[in-house]
PDB file of N, CA and C in Angstrom:
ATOM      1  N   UNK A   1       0.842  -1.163   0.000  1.00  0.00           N
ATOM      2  CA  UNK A   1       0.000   0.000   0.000  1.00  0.00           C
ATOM      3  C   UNK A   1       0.895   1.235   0.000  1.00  0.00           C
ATOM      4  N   UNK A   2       0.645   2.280  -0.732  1.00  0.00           N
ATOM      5  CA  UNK A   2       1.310   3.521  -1.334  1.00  0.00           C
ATOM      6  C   UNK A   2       1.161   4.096   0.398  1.00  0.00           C
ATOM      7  N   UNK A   3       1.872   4.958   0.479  1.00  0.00           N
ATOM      8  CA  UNK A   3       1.827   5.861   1.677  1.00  0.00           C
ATOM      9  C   UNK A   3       0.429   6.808   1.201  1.00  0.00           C
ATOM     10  N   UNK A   4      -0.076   7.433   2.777  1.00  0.00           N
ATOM     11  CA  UNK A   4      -1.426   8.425   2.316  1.00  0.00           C
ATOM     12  C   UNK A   4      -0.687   9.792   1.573  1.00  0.00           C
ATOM     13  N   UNK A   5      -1.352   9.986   0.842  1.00  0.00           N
ATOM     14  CA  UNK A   5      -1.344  11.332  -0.345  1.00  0.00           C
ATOM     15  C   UNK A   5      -1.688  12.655   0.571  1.00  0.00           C
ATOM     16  N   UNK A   6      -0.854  13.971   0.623  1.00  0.00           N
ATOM     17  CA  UNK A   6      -0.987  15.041   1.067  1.00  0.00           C
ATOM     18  C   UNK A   6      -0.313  15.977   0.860  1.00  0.00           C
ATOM     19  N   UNK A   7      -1.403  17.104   0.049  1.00  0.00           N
ATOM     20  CA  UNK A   7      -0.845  18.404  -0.580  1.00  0.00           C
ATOM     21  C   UNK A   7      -0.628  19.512   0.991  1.00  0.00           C
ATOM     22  N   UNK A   8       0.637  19.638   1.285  1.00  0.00           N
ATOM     23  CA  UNK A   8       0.990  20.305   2.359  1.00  0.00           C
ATOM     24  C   UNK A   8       0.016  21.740   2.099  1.00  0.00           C
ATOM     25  N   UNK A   9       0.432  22.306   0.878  1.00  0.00           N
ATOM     26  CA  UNK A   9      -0.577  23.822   0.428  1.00  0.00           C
ATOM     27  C   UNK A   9      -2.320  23.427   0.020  1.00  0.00           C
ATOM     28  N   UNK A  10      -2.421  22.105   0.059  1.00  0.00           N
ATOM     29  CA  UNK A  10      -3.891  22.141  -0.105  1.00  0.00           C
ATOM     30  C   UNK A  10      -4.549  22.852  -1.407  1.00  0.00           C
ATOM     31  N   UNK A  11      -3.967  23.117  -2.166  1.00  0.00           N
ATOM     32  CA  UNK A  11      -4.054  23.643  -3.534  1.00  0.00           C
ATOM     33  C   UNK A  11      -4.166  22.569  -4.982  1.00  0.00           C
ATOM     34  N   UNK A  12      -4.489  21.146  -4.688  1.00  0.00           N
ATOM     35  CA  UNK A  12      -3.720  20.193  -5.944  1.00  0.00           C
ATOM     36  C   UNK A  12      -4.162  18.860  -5.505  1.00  0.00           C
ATOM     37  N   UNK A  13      -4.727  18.236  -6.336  1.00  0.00           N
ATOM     38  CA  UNK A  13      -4.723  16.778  -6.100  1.00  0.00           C
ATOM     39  C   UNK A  13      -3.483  15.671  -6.744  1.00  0.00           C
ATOM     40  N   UNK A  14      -3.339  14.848  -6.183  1.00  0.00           N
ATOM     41  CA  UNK A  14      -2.348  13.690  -6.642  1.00  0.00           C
ATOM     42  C   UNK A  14      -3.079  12.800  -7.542  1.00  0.00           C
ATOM     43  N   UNK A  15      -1.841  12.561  -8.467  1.00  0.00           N
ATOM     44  CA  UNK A  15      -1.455  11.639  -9.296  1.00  0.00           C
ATOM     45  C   UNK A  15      -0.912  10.622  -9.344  1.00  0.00           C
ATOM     46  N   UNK A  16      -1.028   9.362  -9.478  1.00  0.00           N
ATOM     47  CA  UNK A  16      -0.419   8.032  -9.204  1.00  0.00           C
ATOM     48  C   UNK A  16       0.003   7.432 -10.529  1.00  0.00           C
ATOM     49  N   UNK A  17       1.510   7.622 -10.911  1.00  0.00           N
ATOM     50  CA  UNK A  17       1.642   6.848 -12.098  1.00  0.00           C
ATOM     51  C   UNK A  17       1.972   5.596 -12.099  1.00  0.00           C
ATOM     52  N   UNK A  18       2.173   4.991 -12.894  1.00  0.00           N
ATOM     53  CA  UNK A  18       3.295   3.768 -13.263  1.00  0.00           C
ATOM     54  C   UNK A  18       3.762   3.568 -14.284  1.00  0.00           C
ATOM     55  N   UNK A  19       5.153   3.269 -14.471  1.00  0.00           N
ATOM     56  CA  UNK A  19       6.006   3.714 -15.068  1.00  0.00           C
ATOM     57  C   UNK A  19       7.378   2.482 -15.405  1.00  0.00           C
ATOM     58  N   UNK A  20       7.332   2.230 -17.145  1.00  0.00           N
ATOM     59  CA  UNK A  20       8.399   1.068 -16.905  1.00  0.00           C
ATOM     60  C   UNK A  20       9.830   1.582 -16.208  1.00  0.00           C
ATOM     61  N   UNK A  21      10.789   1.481 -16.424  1.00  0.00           N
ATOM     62  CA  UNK A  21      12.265   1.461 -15.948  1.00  0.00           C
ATOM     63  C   UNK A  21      12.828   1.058 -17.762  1.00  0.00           C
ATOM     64  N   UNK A  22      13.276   1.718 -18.202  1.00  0.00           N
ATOM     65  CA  UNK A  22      13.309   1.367 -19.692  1.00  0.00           C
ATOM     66  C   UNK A  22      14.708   0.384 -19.177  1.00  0.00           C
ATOM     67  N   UNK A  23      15.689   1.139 -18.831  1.00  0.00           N
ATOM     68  CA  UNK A  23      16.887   0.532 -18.586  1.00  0.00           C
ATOM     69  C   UNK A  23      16.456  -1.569 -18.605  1.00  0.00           C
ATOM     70  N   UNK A  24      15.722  -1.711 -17.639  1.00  0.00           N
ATOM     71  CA  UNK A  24      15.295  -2.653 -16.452  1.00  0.00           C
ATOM     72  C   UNK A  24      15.289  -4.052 -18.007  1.00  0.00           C
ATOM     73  N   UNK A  25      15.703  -5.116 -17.418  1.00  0.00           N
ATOM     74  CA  UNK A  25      15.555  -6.298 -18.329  1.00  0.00           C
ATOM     75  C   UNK A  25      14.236  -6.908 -18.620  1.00  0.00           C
ATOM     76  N   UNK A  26      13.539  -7.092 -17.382  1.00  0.00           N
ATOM     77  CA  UNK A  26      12.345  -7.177 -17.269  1.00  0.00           C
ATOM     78  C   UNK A  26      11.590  -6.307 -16.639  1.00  0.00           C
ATOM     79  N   UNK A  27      10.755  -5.497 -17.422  1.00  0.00           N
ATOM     80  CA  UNK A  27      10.212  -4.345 -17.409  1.00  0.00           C
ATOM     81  C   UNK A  27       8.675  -4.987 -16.904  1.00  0.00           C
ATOM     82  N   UNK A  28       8.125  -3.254 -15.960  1.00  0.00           N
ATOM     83  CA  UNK A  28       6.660  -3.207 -15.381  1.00  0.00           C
ATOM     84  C   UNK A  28       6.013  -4.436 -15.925  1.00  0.00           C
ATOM     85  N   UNK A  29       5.362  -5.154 -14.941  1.00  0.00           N
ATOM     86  CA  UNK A  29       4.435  -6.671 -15.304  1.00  0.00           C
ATOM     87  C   UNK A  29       3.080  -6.467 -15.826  1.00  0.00           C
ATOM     88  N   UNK A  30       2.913  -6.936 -17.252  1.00  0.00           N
ATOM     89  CA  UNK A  30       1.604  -6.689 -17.323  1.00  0.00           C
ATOM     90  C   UNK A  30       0.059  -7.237 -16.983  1.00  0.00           C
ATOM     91  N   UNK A  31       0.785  -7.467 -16.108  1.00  0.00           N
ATOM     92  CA  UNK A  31      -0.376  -8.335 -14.757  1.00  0.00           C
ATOM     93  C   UNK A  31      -0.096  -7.462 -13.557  1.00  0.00           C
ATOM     94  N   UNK A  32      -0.173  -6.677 -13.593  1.00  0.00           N
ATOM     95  CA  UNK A  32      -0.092  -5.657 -12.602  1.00  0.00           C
ATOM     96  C   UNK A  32      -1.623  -4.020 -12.693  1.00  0.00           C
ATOM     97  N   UNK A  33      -2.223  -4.299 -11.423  1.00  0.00           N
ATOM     98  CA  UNK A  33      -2.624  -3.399 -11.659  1.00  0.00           C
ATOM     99  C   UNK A  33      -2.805  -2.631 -10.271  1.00  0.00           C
ATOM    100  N   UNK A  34      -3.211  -1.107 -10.837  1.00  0.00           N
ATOM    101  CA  UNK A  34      -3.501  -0.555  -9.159  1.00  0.00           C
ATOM    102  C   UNK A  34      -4.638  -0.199  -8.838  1.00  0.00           C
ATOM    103  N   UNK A  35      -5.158  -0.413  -7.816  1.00  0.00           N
ATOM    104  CA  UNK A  35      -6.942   0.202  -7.209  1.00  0.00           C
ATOM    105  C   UNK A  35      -6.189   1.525  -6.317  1.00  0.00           C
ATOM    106  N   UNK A  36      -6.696   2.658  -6.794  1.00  0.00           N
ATOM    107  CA  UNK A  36      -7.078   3.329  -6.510  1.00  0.00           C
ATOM    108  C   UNK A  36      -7.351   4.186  -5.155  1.00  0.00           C
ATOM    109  N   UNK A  37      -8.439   3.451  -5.149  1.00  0.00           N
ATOM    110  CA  UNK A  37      -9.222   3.871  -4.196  1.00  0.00           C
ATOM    111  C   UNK A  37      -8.609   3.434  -2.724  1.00  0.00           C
ATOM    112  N   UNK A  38      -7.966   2.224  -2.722  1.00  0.00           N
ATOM    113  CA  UNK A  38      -7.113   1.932  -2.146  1.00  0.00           C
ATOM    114  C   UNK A  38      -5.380   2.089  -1.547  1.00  0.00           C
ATOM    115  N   UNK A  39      -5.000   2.385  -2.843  1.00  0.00           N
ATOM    116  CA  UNK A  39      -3.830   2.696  -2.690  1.00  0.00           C
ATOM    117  C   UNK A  39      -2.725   1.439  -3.221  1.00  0.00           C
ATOM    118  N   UNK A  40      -3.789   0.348  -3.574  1.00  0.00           N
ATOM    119  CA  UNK A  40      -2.667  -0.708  -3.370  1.00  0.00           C
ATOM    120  C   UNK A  40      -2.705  -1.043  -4.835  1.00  0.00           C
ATOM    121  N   UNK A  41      -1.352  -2.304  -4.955  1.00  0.00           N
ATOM    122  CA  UNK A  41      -1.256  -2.779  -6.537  1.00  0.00           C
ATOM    123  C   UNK A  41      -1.419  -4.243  -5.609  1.00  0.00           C
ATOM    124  N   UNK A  42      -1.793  -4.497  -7.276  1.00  0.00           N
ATOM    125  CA  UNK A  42      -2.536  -5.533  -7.279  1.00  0.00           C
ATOM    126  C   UNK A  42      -1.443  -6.587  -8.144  1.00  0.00           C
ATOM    127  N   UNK A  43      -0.944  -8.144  -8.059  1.00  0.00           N
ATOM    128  CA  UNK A  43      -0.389  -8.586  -9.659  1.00  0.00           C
ATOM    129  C   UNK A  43      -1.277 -10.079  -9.133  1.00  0.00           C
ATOM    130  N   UNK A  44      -1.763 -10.416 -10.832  1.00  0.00           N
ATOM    131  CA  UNK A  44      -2.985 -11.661 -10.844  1.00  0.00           C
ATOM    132  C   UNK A  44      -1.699 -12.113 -12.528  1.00  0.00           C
ATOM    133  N   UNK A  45      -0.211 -12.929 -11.611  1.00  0.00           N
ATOM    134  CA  UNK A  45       0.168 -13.855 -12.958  1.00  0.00           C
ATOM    135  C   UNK A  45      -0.918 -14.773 -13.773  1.00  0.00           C
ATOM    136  N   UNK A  46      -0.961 -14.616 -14.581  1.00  0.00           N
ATOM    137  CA  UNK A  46      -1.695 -15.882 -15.373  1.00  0.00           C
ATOM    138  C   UNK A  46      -1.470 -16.476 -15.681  1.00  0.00           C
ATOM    139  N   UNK A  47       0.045 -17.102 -15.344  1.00  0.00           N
ATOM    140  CA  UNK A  47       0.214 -18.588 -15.954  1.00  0.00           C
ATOM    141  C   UNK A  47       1.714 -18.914 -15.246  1.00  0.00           C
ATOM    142  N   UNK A  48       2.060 -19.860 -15.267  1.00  0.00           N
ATOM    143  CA  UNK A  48       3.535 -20.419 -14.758  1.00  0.00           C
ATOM    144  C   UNK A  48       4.901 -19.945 -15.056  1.00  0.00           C
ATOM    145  N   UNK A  49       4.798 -19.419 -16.159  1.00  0.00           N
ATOM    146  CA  UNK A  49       5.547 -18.956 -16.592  1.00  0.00           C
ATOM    147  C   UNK A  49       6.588 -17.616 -16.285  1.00  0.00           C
ATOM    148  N   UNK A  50       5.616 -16.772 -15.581  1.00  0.00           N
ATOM    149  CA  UNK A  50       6.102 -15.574 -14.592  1.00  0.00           C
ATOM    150  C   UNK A  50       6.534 -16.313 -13.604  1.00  0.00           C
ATOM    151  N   UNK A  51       6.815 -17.562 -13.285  1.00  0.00           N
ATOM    152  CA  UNK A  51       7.147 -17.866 -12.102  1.00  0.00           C
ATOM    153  C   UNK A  51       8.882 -17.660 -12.115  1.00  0.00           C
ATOM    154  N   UNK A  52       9.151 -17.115 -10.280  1.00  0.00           N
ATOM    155  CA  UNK A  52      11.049 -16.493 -10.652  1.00  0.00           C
ATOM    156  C   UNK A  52      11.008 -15.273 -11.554  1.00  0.00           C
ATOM    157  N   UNK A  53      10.322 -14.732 -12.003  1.00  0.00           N
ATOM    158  CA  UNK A  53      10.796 -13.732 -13.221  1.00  0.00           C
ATOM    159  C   UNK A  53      10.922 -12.190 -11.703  1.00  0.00           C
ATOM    160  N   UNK A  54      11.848 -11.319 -12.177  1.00  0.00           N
ATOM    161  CA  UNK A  54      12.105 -10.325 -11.209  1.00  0.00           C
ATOM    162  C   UNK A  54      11.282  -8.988 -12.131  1.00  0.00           C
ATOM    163  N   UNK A  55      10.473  -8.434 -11.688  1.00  0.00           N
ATOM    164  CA  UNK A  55       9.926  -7.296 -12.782  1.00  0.00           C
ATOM    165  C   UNK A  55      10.252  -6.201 -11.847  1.00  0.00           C
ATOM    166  N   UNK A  56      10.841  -4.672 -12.708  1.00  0.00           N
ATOM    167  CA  UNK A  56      11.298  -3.261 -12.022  1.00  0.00           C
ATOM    168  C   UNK A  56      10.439  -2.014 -12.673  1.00  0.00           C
ATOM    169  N   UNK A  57       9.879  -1.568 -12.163  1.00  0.00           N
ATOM    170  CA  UNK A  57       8.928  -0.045 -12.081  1.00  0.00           C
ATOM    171  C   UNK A  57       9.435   0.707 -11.378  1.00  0.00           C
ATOM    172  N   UNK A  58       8.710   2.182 -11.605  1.00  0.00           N
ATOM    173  CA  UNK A  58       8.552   2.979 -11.045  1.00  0.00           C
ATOM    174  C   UNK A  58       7.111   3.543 -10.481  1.00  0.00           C
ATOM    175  N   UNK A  59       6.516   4.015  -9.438  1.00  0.00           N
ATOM    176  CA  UNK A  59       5.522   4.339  -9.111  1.00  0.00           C
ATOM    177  C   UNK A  59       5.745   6.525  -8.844  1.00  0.00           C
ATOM    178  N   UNK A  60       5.146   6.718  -9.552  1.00  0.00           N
ATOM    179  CA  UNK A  60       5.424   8.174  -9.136  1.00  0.00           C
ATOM    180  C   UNK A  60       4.359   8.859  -9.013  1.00  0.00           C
ATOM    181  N   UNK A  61       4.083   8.963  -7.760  1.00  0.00           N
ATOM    182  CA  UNK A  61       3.211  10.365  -6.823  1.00  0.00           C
ATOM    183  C   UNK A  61       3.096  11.847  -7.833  1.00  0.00           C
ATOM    184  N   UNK A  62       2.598  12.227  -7.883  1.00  0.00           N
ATOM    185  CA  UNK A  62       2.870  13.738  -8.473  1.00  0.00           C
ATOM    186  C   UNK A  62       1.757  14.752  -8.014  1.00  0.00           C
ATOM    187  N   UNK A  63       1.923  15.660  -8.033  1.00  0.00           N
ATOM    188  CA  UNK A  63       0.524  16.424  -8.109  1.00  0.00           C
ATOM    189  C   UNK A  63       0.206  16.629  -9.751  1.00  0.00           C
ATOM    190  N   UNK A  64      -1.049  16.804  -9.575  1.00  0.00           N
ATOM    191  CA  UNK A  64      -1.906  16.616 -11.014  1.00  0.00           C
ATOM    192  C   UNK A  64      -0.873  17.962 -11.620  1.00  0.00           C
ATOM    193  N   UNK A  65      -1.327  18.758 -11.626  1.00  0.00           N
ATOM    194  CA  UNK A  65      -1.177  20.179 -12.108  1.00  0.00           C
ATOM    195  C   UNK A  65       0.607  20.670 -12.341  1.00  0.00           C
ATOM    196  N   UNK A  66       1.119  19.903 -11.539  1.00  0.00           N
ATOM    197  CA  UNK A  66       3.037  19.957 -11.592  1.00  0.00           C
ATOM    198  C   UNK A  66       3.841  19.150 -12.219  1.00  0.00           C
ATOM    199  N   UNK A  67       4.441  19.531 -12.974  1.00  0.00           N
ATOM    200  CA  UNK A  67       5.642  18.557 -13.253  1.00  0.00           C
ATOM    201  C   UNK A  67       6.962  18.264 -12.672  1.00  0.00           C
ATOM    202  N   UNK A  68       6.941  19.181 -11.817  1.00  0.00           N
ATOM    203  CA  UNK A  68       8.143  19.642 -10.676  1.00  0.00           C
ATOM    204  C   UNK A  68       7.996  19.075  -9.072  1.00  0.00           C
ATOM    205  N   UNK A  69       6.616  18.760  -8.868  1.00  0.00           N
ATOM    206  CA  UNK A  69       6.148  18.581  -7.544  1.00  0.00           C
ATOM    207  C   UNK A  69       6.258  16.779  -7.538  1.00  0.00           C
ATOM    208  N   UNK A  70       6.860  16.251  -7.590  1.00  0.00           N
ATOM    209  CA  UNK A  70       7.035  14.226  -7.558  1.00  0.00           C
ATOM    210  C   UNK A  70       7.701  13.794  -6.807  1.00  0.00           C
ATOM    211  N   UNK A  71       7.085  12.612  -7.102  1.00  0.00           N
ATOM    212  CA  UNK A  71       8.436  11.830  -5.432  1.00  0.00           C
ATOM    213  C   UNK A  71       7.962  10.371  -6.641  1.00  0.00           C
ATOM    214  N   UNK A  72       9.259   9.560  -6.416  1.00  0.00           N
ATOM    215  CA  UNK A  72       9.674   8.370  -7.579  1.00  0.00           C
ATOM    216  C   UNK A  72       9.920   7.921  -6.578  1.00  0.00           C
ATOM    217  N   UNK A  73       9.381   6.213  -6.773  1.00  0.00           N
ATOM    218  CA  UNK A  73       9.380   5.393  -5.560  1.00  0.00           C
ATOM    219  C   UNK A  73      10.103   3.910  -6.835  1.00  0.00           C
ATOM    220  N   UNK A  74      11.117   3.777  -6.945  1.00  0.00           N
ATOM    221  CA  UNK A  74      11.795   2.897  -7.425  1.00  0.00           C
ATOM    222  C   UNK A  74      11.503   1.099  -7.131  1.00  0.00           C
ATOM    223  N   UNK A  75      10.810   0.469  -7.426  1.00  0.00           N
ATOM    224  CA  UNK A  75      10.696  -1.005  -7.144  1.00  0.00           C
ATOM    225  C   UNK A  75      10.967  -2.351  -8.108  1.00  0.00           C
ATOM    226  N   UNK A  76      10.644  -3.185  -7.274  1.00  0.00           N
ATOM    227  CA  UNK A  76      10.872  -4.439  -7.323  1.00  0.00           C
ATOM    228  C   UNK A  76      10.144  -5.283  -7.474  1.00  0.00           C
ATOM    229  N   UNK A  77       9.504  -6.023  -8.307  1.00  0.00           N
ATOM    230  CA  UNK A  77       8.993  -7.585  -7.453  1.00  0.00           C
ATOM    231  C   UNK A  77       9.226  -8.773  -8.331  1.00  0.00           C
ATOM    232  N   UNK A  78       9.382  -9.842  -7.101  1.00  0.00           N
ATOM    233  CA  UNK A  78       9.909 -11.084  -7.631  1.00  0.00           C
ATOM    234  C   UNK A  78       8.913 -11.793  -7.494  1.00  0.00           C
ATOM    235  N   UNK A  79       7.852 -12.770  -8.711  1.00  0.00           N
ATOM    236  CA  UNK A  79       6.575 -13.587  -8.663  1.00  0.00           C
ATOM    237  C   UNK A  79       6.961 -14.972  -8.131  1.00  0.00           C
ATOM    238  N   UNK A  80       6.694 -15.308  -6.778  1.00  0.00           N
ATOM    239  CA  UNK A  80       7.056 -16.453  -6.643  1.00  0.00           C
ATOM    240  C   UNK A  80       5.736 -17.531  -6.932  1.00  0.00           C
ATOM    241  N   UNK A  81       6.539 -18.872  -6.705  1.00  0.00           N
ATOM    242  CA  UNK A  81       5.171 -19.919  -7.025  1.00  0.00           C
ATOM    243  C   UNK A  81       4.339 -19.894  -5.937  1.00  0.00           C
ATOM    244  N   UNK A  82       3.038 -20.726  -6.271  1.00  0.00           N
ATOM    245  CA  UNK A  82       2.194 -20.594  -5.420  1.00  0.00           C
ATOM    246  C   UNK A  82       2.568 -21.362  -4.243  1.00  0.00           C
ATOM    247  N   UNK A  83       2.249 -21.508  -2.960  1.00  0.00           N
ATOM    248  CA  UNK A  83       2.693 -22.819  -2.001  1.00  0.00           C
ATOM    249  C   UNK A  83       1.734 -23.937  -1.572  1.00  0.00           C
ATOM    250  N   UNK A  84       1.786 -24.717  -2.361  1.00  0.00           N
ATOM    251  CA  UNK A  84       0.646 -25.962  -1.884  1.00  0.00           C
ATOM    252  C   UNK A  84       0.944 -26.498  -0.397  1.00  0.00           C
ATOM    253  N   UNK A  85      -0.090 -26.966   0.345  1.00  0.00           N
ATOM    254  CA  UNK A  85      -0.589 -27.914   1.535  1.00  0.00           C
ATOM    255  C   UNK A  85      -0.367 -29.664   0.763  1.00  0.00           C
ATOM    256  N   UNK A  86       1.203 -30.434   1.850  1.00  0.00           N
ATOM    257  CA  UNK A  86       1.271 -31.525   1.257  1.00  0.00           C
ATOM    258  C   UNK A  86      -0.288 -32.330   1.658  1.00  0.00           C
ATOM    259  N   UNK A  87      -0.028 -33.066   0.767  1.00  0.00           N
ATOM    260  CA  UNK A  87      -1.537 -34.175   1.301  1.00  0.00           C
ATOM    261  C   UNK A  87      -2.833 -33.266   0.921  1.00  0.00           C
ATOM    262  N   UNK A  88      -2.980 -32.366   0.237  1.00  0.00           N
ATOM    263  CA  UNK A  88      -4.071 -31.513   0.413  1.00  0.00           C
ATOM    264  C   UNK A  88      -4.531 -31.332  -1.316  1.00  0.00           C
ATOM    265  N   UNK A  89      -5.375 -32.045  -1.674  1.00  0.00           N
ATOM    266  CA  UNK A  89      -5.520 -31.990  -3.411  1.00  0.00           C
ATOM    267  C   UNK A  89      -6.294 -30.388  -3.740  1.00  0.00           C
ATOM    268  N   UNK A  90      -6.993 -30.067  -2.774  1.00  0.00           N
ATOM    269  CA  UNK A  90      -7.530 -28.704  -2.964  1.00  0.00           C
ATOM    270  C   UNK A  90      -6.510 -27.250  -3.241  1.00  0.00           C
ATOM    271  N   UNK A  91      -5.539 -28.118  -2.451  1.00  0.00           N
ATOM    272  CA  UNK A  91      -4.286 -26.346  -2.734  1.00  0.00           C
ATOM    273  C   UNK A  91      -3.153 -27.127  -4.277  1.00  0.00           C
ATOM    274  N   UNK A  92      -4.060 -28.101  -4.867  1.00  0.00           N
ATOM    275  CA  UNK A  92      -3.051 -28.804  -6.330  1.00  0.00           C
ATOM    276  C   UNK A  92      -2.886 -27.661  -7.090  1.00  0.00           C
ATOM    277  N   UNK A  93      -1.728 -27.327  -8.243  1.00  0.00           N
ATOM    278  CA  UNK A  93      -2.322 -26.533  -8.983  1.00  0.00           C
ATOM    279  C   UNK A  93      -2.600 -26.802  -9.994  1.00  0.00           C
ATOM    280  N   UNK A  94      -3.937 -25.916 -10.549  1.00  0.00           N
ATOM    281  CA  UNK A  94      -4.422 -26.291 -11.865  1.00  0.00           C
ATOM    282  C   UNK A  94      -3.770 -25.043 -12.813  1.00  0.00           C
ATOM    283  N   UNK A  95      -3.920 -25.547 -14.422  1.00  0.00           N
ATOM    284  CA  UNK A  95      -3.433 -24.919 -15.315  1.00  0.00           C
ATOM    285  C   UNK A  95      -4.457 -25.123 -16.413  1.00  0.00           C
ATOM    286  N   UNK A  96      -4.827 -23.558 -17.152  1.00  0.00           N
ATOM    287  CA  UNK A  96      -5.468 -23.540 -18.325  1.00  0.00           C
ATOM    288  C   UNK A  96      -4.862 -23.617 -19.426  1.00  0.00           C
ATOM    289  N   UNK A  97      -5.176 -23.758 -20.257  1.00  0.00           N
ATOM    290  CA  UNK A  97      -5.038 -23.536 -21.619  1.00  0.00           C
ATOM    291  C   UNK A  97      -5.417 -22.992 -22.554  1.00  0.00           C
TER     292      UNK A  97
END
C-alpha cells in the first residue's frame, strides 16, 4: 500500500503513475494493476511462466497540475510460485489452456 497522499498547500490533487524502468531487463508486469481507491497494486500472474521472473517499475506520486512537484518510488517484485498444503488436493495446482 502507497503511503497516504498530502498536498501540504492544499491547492492540488495527486497523481499516481506507473512507469516502466526502460533501462530494467524485465520491465513493469503486465499483470499488474492498481486500485485506486485503495492505494494498493494488485499482480494476478496468469500462468507459470512468470514464475522467478524479477519485474522493475517505477511508481510516481505527483501532483496533477506539476511537473516539478514528484516523489519516484523505485521497485521491485519477484513472482514467486504458489505454495501448496502436502496431502491436500484442494491447494493442487491447476493450469489452463
Amino acid at each position: 500500500m502507497l503511503p497516504p497522499l498530502e498536498d501540504v498547500d492544499g491547492n492540488d490533487d495527486h497523481q499516481v503513475l506507473i512507469k516502466a524502468i526502460d533501462d530494467a531487463v524485465e520491465r513493469y508486469p503486465h499483470f499488474m494493476m492498481y486500485d485506486n481507491s485503495t492505494r494498493t497494486l494488485i499482480f494476478k500472474p496468469e500462468n507459470q511462466f512468470n514464475e522467478g521472473r524479477l519485474f522493475y517499475f517505477t511508481i510516481i506520486v505527483k501532483e496533477q497540475n506539476s511537473d516539478s512537484v514528484k516523489k519516484p518510488y523505485y521497485c521491485s517484485v519477484k513472482v514467486l510460485p504458489p505454495k501448496f498444503q502436502k496431502n491436500d488436493p484442494k491447494s493442487a495446482p491447476t493450469f489452463t489452456g
